[in-house]
Protein backbone atom coordinates (compact mmCIF):
# COMPACT_ATOMS: atom_id res chain seq x y z
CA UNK A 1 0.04 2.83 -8.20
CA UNK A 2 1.37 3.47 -12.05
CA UNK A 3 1.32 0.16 -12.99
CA UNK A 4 -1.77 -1.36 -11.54
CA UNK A 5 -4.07 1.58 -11.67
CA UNK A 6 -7.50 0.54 -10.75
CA UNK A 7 -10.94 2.68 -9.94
CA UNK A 8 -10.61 3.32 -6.28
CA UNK A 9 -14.22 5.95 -6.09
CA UNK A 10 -17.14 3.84 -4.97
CA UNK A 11 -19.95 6.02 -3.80
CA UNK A 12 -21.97 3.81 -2.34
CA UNK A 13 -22.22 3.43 0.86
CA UNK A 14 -20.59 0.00 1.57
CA UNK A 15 -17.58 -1.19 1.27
CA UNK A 16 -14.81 0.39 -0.79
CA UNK A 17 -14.65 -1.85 -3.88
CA UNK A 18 -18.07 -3.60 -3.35
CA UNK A 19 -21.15 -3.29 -6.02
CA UNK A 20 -21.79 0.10 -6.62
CA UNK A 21 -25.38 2.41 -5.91
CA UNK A 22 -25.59 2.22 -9.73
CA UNK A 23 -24.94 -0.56 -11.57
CA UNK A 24 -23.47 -0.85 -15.35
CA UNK A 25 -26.68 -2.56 -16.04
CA UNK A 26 -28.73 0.34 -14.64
CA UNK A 27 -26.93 2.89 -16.88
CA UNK A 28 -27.94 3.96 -20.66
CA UNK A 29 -25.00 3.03 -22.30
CA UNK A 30 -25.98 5.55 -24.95
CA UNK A 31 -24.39 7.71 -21.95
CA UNK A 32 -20.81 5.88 -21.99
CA UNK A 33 -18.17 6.92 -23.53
CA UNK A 34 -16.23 3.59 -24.78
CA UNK A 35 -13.06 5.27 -25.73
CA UNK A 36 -12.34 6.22 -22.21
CA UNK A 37 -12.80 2.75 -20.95
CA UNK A 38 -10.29 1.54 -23.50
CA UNK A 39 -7.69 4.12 -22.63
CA UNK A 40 -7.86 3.38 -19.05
CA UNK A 41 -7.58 -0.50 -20.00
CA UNK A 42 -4.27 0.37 -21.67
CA UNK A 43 -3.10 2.05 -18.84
CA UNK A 44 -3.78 -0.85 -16.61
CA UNK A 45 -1.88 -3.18 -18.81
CA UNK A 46 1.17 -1.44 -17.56
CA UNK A 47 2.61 -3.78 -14.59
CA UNK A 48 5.77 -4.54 -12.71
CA UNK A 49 5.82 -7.78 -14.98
CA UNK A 50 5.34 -5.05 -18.06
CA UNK A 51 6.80 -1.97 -17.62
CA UNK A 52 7.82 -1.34 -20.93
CA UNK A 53 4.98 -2.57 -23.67
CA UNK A 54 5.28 -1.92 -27.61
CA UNK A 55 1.72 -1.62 -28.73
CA UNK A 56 1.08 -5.04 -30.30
CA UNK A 57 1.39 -6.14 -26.35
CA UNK A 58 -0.65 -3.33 -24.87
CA UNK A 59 -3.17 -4.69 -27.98
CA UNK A 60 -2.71 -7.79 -25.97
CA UNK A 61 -3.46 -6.72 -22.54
CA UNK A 62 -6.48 -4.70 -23.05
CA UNK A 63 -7.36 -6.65 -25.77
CA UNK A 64 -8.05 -3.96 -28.29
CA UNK A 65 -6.31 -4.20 -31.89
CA UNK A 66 -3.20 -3.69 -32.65
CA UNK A 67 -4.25 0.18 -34.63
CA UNK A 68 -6.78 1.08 -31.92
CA UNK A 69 -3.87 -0.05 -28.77
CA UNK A 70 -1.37 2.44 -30.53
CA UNK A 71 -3.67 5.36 -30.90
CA UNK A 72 -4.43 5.34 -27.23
CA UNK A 73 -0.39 4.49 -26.91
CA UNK A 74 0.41 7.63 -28.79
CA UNK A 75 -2.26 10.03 -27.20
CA UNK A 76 -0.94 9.22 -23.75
CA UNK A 77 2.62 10.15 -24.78
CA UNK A 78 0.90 13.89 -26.45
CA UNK A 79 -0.64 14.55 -23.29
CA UNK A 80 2.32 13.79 -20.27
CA UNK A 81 0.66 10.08 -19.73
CA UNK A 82 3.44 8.14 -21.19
CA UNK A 83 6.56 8.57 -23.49
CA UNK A 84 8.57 5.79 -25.85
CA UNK A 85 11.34 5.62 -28.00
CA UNK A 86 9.08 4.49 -30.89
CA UNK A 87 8.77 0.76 -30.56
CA UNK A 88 8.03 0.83 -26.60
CA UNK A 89 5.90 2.80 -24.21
CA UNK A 90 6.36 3.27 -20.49
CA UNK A 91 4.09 5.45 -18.39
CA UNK A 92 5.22 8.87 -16.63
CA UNK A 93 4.78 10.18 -13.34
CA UNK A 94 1.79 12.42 -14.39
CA UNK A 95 -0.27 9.18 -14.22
CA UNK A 96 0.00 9.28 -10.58
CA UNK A 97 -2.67 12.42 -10.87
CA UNK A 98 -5.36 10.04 -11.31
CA UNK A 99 -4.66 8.33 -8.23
CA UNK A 100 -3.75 11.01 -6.12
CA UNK A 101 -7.10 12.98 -6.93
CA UNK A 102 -9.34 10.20 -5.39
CA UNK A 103 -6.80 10.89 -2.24
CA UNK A 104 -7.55 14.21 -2.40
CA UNK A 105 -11.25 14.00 -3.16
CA UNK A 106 -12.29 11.13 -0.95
CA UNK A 107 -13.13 12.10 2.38
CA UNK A 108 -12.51 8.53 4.62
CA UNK A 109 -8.83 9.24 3.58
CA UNK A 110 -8.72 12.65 5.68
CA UNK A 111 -11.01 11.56 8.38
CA UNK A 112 -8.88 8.53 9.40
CA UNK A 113 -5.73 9.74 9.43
CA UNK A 114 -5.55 11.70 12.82
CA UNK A 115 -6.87 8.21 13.87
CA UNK A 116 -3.66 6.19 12.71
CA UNK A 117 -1.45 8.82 13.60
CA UNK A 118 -2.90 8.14 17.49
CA UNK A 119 -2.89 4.29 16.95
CA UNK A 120 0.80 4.63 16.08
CA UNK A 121 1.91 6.71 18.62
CA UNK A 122 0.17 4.16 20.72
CA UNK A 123 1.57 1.07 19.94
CA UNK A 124 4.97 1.71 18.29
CA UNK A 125 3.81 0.42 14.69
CA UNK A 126 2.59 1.81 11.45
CA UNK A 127 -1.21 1.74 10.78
CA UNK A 128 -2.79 1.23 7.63
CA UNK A 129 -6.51 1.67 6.11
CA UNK A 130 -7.43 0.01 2.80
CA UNK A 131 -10.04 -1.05 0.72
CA UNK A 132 -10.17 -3.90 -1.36
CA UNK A 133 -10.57 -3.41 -5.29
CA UNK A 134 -11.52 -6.78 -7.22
CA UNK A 135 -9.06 -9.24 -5.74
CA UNK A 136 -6.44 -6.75 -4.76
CA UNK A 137 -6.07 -4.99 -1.56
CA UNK A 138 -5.06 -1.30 -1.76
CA UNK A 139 -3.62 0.61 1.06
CA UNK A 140 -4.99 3.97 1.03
CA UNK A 141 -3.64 5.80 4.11
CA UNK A 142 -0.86 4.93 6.38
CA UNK A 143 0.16 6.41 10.21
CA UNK A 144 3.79 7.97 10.02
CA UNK A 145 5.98 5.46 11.68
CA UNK A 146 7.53 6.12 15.48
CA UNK A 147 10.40 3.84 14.33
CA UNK A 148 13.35 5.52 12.26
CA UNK A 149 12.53 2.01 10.13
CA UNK A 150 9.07 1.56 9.45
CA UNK A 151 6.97 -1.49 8.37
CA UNK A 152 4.09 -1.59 6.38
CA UNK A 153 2.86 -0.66 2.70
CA UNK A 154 2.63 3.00 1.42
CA UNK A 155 -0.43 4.26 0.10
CA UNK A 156 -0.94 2.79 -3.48
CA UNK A 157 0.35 0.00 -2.77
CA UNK A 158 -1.17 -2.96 -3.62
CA UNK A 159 -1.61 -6.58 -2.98
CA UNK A 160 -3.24 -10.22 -3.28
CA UNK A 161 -6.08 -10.32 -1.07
CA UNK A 162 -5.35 -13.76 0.53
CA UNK A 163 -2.24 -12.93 1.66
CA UNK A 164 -2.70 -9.72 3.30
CA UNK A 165 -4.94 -9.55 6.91
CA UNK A 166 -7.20 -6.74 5.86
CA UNK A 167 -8.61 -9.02 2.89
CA UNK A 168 -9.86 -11.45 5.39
CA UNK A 169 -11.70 -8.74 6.99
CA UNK A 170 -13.33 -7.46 4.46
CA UNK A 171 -14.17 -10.48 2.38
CA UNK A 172 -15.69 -11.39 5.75
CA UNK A 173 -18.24 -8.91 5.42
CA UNK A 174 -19.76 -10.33 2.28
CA UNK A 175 -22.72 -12.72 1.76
CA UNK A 176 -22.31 -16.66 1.03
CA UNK A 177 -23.08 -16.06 -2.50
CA UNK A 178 -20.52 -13.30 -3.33
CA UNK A 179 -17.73 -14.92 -1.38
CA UNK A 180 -18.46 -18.20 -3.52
CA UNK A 181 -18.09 -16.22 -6.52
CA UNK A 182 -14.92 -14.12 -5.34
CA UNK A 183 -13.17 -17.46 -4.23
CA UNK A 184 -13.81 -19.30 -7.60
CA UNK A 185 -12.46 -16.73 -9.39
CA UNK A 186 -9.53 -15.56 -7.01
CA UNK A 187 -5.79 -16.71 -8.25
CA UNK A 188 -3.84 -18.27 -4.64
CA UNK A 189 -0.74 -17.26 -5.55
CA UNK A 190 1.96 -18.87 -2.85
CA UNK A 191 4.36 -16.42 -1.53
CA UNK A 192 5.80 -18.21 1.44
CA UNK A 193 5.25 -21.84 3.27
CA UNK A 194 2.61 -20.38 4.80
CA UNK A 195 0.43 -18.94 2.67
CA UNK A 196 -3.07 -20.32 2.04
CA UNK A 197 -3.44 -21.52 -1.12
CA UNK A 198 -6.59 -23.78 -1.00
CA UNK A 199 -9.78 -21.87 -1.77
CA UNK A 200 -11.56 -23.84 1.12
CA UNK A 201 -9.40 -22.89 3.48
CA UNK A 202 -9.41 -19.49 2.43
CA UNK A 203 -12.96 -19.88 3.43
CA UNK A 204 -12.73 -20.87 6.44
CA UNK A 205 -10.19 -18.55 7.68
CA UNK A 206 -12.60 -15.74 6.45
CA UNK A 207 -15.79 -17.22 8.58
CA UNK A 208 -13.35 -17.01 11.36
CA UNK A 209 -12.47 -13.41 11.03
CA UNK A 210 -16.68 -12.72 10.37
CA UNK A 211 -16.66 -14.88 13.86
CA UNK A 212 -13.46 -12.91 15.68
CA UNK A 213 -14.10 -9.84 14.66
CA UNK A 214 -10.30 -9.47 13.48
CA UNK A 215 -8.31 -11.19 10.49
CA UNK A 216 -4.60 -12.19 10.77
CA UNK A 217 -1.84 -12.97 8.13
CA UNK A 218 1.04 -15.17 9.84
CA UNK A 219 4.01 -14.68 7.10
CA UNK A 220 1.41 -15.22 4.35
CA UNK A 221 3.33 -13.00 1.99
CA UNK A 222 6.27 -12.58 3.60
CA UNK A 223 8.67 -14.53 6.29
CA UNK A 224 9.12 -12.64 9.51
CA UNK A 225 6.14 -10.54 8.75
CA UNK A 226 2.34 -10.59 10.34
CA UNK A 227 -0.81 -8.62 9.72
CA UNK A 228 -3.21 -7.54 12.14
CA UNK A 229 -6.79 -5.93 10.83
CA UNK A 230 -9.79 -5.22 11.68
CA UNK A 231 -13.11 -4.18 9.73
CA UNK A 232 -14.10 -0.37 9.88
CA UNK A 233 -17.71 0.06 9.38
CA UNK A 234 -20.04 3.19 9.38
CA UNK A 235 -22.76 3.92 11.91
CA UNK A 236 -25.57 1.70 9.81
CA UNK A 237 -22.55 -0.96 10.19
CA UNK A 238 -21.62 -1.32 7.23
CA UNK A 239 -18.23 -2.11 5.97
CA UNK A 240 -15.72 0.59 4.39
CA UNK A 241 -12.34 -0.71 4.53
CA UNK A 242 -9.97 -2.16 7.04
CA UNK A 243 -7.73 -0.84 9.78
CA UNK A 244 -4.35 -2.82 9.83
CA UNK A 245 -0.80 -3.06 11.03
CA UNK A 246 2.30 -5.31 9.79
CA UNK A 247 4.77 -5.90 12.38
CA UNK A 248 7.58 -8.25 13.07
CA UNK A 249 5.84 -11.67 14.32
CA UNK A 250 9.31 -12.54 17.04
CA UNK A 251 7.63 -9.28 18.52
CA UNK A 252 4.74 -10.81 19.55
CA UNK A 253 5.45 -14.38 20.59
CA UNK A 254 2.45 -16.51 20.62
CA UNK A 255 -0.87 -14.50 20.67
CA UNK A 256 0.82 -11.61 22.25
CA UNK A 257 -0.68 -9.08 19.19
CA UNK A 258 -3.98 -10.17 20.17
CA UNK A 259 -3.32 -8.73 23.57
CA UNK A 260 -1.41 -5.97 22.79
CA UNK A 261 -2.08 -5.11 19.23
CA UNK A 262 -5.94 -5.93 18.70
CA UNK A 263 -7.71 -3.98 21.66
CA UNK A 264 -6.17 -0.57 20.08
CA UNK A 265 -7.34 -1.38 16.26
CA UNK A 266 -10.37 -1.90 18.09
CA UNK A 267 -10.83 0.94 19.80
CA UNK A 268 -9.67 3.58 16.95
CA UNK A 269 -12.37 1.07 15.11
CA UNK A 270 -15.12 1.75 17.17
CA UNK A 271 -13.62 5.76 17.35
CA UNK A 272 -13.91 6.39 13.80
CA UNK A 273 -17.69 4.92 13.57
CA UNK A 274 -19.74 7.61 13.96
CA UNK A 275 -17.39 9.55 11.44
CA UNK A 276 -16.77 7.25 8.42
């Protein structure tokens, strides 16, 4: 969550990371203020690649110059944001306040998780809900594992959308147009053998979810490992976010997660409509 921190509020009404109610072309940008948006680019130049940045790379990264990238530098070391030893910067745990108040804020975090907690006690593994933000997926609530070693991603966490299930479910959800577009611009990184790396396949596997009604990762991002998701939509059926589990794929041999894994997902799916 520090070093990839993206906007995770959309108020609109469909999916979590989809176009908002009000676009940037439909605000006055009289109204903006354009130093915050530059601050919160140098934040997000912070990564596990760059944890550590002296300001002509943050200048870099959020593209600012080199004067305006160590202002912003220095005024998130005065207030708690960061600290350096005077050539580098590295952000502090305060910056995990900005993430943690849209978990505290957002309501579809507290409203699910009774949900997961039920789902896990049910089948033995962790549950997840996420949302996807640009071409990332981020996990925003997790089930507390029955197993004294759990599997899954914590809250925060976040990852390529192709190689995760709950991308395929919620890219599923969006028209041909907008899936075009995502796909052109996506990066298929390849994590294992298995992961999809041709855009056209990508497609394809995402028709099939929007045909299933589920989305599956087979070792996509890691060997051993499977996701399960499906999409959780709202009453008017539209889409905010996915319901997912990782598990160990000897567990299930051959489609045995559709039989045991997918009805339950389903279920606490179709539970949580009326509520989202």
């Amino acid at each position: 969550m520090i070093g990839r921190l993206r906007s995770l509020i959309d108020r609109n009404k469909g999916y979590p990371g989809s176009m908002p109610a009000t676009t940037s072309s439909d605000i006055d940008r009289r109204l903006l203020i354009e130093g915050l948006g530059k601050g919160l680019r140098v934040i997000e130049s912070f990564t596990d690649d760059r944890p550590r940045l002296t300001a002509t790379e943050a200048a870099q990264c959020a593209e600012l110059t080199r004067t305006a990238a160590r202002r912003y530098l220095v005024s998130l070391v005065h207030f708690g944001y960061a600290d350096t030893d005077g050539k580098h910067y590295w952000l502090l745990p305060r910056v995990l306040r900005l993430g943690q108040s849209y978990l505290d804020a957002a309501r579809l975090p507290r409203v699910v998780q009774p949900f997961l907690q039920r789902l896990s006690m049910q089948t033995g593994e962790t549950a997840n809900l996420s949302a996807l933000d640009g071409h990332e997926v981020v996990y925003l609530v997790r089930s507390n594992s029955p197993r004294v070693v759990s599997i899954g991603f914590h809250a925060g966490a976040r990852l390529p959308a192709h190689v995760v299930s709950p991308g395929y479910v919620i890219l599923s959800t969006f028209t041909k147009p907008k899936l075009d577009a995502w796909i052109d611009a996506h990066d298929f990184g390849r994590f294992t053998a298995q992961t999809i790396t041709d855009g056209e396949q990508f497609r394809q596997s995402v028709l099939a979810a929007r045909q299933l009604g589920y989305g599956s990762a087979d070792q996509f991002l890691n060997f051993g490992l499977c996701g399960l998701a499906v999409p959780l939509t709202d009453r008017k059926g539209a889409c905010q976010g996915a319901l997912s589990m990782t598990f160990q794929r000897e567990a299930y041999p051959g489609d045995s997660m559709l039989t045991k894994l997918l009805p339950a997902l389903q279920d606490a799916a179709r539970a949580m409509r009326e509520l989202v």
